[in-house]
PDB file of N, CA and C in Angstrom:
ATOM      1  N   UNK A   1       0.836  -1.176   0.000  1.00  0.00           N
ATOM      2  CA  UNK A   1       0.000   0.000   0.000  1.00  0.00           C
ATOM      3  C   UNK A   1       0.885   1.244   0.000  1.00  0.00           C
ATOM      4  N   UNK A   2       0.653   1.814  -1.401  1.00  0.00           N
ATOM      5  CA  UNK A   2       1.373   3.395  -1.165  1.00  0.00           C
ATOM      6  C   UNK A   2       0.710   4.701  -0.249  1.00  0.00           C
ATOM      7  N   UNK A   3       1.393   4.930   0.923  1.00  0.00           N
ATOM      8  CA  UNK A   3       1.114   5.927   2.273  1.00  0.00           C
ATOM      9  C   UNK A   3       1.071   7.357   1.264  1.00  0.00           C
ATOM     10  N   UNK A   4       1.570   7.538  -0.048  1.00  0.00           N
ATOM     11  CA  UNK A   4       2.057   9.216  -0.327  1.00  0.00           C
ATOM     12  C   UNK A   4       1.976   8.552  -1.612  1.00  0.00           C
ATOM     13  N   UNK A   5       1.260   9.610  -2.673  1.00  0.00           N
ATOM     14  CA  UNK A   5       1.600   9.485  -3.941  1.00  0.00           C
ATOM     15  C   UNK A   5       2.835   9.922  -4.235  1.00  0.00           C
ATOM     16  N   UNK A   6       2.650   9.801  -5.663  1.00  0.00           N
ATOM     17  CA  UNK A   6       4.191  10.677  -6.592  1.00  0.00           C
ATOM     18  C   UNK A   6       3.781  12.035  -6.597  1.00  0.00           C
ATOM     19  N   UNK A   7       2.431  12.339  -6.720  1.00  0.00           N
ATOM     20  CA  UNK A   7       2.151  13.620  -6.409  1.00  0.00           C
ATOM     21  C   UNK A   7       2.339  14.538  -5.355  1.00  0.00           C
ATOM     22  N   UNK A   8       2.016  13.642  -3.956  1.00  0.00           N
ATOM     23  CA  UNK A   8       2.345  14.567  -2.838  1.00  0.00           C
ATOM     24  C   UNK A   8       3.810  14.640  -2.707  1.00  0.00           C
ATOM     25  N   UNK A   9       4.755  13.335  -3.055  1.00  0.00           N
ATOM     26  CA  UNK A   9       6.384  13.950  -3.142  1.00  0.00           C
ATOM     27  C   UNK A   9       6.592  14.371  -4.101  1.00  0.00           C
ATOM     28  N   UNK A  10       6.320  15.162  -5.213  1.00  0.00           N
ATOM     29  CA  UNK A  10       6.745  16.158  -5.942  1.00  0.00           C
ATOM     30  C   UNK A  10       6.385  17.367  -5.235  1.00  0.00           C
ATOM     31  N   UNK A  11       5.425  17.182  -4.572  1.00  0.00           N
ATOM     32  CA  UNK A  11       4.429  19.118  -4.171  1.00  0.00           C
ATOM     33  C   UNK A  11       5.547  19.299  -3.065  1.00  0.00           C
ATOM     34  N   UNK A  12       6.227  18.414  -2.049  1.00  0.00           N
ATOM     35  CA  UNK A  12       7.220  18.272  -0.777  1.00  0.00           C
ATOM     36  C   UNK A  12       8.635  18.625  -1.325  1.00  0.00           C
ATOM     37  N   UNK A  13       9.020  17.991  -2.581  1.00  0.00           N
ATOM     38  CA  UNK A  13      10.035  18.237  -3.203  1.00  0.00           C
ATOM     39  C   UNK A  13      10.155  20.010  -3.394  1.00  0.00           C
ATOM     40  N   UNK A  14       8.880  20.601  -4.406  1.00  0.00           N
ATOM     41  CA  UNK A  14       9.019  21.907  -4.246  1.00  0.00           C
ATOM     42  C   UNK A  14       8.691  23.082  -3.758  1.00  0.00           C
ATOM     43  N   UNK A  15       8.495  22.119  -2.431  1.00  0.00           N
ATOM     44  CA  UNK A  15       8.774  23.384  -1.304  1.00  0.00           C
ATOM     45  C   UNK A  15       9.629  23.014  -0.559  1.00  0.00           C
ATOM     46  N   UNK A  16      10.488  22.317  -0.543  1.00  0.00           N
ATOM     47  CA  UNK A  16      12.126  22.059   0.396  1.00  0.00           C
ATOM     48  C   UNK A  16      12.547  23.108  -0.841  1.00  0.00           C
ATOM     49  N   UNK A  17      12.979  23.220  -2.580  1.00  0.00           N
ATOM     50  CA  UNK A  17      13.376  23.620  -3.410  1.00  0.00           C
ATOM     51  C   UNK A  17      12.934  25.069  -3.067  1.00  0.00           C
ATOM     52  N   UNK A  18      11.852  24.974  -3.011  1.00  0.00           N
ATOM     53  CA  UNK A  18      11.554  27.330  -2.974  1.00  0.00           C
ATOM     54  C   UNK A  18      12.097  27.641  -1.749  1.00  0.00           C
ATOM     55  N   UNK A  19      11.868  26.594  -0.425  1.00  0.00           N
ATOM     56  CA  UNK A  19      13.120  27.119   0.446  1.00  0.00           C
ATOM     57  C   UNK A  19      14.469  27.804   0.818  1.00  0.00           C
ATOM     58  N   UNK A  20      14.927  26.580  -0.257  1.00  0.00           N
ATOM     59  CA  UNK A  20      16.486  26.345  -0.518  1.00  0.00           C
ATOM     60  C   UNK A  20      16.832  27.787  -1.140  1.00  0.00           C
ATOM     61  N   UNK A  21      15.681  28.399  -1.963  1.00  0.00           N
ATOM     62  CA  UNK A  21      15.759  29.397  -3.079  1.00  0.00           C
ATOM     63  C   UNK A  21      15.800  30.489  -2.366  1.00  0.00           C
ATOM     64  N   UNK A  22      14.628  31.090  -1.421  1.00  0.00           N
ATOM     65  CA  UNK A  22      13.970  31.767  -0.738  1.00  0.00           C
ATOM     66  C   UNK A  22      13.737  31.427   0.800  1.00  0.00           C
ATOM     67  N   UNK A  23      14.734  31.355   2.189  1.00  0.00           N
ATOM     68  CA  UNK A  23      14.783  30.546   2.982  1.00  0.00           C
ATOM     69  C   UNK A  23      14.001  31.866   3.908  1.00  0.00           C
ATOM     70  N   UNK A  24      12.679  32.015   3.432  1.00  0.00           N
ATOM     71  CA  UNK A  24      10.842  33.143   4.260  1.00  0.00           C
ATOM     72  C   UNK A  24       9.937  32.415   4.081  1.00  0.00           C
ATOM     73  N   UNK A  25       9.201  32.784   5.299  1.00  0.00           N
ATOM     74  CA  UNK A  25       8.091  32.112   5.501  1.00  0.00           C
ATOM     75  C   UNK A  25       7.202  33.487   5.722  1.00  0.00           C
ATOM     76  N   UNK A  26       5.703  33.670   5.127  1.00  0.00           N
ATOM     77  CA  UNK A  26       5.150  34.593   5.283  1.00  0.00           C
ATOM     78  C   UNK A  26       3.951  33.682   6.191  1.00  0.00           C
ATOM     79  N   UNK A  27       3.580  34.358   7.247  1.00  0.00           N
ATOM     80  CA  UNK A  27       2.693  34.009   8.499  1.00  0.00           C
ATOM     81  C   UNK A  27       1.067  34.316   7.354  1.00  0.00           C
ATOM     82  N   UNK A  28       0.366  33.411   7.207  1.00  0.00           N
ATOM     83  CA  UNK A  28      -0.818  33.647   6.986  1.00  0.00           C
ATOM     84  C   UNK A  28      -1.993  34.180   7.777  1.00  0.00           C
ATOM     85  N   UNK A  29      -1.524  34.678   8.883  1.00  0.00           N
ATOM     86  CA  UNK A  29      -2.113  35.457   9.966  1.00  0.00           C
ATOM     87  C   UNK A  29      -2.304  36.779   9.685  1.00  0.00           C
ATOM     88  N   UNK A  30      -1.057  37.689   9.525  1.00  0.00           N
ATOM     89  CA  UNK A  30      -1.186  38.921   9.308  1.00  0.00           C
ATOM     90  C   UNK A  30      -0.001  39.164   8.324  1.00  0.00           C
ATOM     91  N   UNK A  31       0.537  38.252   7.309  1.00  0.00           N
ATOM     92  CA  UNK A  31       1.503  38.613   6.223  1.00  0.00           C
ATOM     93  C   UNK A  31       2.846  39.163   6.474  1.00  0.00           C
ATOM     94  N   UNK A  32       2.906  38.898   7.620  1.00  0.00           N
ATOM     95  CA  UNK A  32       4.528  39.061   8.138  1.00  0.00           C
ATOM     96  C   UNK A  32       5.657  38.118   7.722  1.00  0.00           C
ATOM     97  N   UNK A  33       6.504  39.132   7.381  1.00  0.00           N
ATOM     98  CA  UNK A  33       7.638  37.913   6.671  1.00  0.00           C
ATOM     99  C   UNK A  33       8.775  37.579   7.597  1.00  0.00           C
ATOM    100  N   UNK A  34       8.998  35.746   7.677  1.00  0.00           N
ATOM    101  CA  UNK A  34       9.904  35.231   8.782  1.00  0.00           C
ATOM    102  C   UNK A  34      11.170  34.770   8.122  1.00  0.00           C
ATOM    103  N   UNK A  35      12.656  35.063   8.286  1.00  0.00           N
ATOM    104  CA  UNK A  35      13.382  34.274   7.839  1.00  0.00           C
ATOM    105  C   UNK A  35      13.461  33.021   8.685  1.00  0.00           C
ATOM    106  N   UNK A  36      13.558  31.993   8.003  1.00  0.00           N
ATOM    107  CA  UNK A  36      13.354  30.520   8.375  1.00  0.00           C
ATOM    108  C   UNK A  36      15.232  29.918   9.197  1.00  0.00           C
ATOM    109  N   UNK A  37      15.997  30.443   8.645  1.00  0.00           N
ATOM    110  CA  UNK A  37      17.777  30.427   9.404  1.00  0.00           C
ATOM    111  C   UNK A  37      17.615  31.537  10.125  1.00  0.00           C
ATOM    112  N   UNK A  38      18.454  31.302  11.454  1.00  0.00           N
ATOM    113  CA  UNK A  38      19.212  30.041  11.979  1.00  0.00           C
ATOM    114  C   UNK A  38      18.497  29.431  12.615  1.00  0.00           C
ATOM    115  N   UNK A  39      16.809  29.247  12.578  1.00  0.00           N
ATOM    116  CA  UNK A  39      15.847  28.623  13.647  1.00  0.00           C
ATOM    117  C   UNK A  39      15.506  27.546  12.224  1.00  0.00           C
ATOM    118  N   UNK A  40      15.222  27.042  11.796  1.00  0.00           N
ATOM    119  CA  UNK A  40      14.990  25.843  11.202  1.00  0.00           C
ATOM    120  C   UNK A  40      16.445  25.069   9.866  1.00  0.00           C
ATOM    121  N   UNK A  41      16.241  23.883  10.337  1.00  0.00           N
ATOM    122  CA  UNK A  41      17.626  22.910   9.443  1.00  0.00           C
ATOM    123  C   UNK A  41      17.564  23.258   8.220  1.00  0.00           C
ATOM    124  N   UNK A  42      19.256  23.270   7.724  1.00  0.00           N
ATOM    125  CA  UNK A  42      19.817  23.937   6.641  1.00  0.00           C
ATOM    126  C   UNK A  42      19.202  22.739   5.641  1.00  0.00           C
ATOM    127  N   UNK A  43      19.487  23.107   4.339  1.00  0.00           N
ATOM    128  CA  UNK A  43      19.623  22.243   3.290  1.00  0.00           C
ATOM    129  C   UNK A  43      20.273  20.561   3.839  1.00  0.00           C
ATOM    130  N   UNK A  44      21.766  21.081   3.737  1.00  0.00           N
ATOM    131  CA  UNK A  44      22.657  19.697   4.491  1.00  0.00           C
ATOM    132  C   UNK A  44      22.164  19.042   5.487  1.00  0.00           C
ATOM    133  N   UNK A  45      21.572  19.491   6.757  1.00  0.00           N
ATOM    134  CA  UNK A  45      20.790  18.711   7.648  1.00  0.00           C
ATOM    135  C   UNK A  45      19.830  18.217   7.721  1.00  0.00           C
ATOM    136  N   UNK A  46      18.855  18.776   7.006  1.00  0.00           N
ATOM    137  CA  UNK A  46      17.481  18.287   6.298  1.00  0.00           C
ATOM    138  C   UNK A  46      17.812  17.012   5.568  1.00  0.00           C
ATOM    139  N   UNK A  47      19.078  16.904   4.567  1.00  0.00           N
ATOM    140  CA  UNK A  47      18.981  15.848   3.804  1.00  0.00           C
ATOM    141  C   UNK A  47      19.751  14.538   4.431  1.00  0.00           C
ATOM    142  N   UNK A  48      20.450  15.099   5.929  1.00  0.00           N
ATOM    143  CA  UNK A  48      20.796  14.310   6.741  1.00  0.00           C
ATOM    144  C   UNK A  48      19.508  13.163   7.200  1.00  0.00           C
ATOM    145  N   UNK A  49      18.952  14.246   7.868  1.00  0.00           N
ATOM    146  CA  UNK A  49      17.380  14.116   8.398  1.00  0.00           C
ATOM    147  C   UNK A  49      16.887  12.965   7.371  1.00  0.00           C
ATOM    148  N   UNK A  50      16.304  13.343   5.936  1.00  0.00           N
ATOM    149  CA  UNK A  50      15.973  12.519   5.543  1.00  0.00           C
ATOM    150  C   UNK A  50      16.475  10.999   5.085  1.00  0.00           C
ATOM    151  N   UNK A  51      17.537  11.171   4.844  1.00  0.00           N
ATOM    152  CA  UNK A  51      18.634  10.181   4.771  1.00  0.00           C
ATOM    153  C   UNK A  51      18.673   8.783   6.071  1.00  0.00           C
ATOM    154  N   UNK A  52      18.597   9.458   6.966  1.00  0.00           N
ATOM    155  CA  UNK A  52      18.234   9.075   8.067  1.00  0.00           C
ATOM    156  C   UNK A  52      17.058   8.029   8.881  1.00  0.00           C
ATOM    157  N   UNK A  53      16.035   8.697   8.315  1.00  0.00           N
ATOM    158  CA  UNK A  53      14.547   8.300   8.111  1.00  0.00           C
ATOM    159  C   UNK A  53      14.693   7.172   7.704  1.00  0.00           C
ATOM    160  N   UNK A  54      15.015   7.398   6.387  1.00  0.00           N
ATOM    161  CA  UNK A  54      15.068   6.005   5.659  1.00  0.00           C
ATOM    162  C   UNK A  54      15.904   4.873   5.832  1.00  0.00           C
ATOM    163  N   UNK A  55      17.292   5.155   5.970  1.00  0.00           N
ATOM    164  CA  UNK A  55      18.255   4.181   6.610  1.00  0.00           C
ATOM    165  C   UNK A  55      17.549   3.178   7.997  1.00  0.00           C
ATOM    166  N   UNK A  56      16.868   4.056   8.061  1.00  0.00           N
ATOM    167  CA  UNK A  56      15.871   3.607   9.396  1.00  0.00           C
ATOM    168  C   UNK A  56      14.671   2.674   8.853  1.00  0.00           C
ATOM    169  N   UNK A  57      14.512   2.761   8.445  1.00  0.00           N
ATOM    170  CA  UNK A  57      13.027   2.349   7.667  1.00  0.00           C
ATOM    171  C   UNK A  57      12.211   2.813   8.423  1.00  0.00           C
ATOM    172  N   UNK A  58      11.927   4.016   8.763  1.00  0.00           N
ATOM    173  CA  UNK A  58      10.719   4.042   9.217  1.00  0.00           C
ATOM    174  C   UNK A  58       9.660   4.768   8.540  1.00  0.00           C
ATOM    175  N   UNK A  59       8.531   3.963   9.272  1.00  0.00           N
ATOM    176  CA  UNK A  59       7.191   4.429   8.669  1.00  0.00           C
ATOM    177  C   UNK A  59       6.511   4.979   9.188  1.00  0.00           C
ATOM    178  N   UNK A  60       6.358   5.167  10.477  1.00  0.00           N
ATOM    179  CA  UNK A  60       5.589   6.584  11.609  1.00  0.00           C
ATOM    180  C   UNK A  60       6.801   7.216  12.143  1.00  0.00           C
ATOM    181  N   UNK A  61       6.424   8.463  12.348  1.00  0.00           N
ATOM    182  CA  UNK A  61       7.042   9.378  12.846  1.00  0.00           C
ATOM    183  C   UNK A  61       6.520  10.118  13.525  1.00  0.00           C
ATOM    184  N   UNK A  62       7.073  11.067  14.170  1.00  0.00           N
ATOM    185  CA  UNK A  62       7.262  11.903  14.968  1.00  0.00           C
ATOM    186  C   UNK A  62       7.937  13.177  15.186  1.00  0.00           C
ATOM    187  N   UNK A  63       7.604  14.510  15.089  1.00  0.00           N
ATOM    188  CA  UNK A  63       8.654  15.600  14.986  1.00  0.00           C
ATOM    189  C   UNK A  63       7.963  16.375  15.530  1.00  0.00           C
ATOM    190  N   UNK A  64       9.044  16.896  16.807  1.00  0.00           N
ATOM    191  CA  UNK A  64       8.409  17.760  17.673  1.00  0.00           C
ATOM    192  C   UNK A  64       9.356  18.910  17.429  1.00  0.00           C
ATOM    193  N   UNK A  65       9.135  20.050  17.136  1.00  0.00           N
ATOM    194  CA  UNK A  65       9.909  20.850  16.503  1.00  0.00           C
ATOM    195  C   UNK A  65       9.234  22.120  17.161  1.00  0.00           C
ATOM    196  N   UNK A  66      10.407  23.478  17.067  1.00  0.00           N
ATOM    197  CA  UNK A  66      10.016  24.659  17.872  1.00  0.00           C
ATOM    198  C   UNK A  66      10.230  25.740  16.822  1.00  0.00           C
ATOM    199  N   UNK A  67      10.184  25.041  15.113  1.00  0.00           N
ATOM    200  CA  UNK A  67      10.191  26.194  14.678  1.00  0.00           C
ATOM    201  C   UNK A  67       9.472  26.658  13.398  1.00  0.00           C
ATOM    202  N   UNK A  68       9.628  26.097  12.258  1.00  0.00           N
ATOM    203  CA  UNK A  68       9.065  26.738  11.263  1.00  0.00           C
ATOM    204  C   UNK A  68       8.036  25.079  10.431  1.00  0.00           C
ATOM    205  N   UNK A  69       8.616  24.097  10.704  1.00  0.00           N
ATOM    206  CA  UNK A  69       8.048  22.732  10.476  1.00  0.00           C
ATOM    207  C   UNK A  69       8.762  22.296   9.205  1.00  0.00           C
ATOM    208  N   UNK A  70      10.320  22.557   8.933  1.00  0.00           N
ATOM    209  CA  UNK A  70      11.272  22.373   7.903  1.00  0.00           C
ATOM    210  C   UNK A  70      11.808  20.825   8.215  1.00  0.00           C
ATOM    211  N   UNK A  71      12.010  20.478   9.154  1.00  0.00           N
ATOM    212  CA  UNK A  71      12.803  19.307   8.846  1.00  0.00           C
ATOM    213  C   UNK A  71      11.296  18.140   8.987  1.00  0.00           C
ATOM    214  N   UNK A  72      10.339  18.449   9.382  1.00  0.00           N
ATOM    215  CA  UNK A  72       9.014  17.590   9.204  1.00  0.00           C
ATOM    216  C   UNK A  72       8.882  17.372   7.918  1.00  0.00           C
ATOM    217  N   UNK A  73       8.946  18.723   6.589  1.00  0.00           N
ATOM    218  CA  UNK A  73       9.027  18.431   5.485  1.00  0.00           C
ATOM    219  C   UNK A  73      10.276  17.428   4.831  1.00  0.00           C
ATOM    220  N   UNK A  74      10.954  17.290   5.469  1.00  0.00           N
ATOM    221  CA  UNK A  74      12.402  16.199   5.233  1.00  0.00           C
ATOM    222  C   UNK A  74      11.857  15.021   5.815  1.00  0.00           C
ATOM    223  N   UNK A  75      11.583  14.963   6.616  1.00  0.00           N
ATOM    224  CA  UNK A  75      11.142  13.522   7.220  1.00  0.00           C
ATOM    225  C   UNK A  75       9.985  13.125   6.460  1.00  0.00           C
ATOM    226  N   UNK A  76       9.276  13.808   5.675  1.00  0.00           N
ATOM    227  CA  UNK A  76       8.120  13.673   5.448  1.00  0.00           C
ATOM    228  C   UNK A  76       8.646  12.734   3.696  1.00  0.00           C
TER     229      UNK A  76
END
């Protein structure tokens, strides 16, 4: 049973990519713009992160995170 299409990891793919490009997050609250460094994982650690995941095999997870929800998108 596939958990994620090819679709939802392409849409995950390009938004780690507009990140990488553009590392802001605009708050859909009141349109305030956040830079995402030095409070959420770089490129290199993210792909640690995901790298990781998988070496692992795992299939539930868990990410308790205090900041922007960047390396959830890696694990994800």
């Amino acid at each position: 049973m596939e958990l994620v299409g090819q679709a939802e990891i392409g849409r995950l793919r390009q938004v780690i990519e507009s990140l990488a490009v553009d590392p802001t997050i605009v708050a859909a609250l009141d349109g305030s713009v956040h830079d995402t460094f030095p409070v959420a994982v770089d490129r290199s650690e993210g792909e640690a992160l995901r790298d990781w995941t998988i070496r692992e095999g795992a299939v539930h997870t868990i990410e308790v995170g205090l900041g922007y929800g960047i390396s959830a998108l890696y694990i994800c």
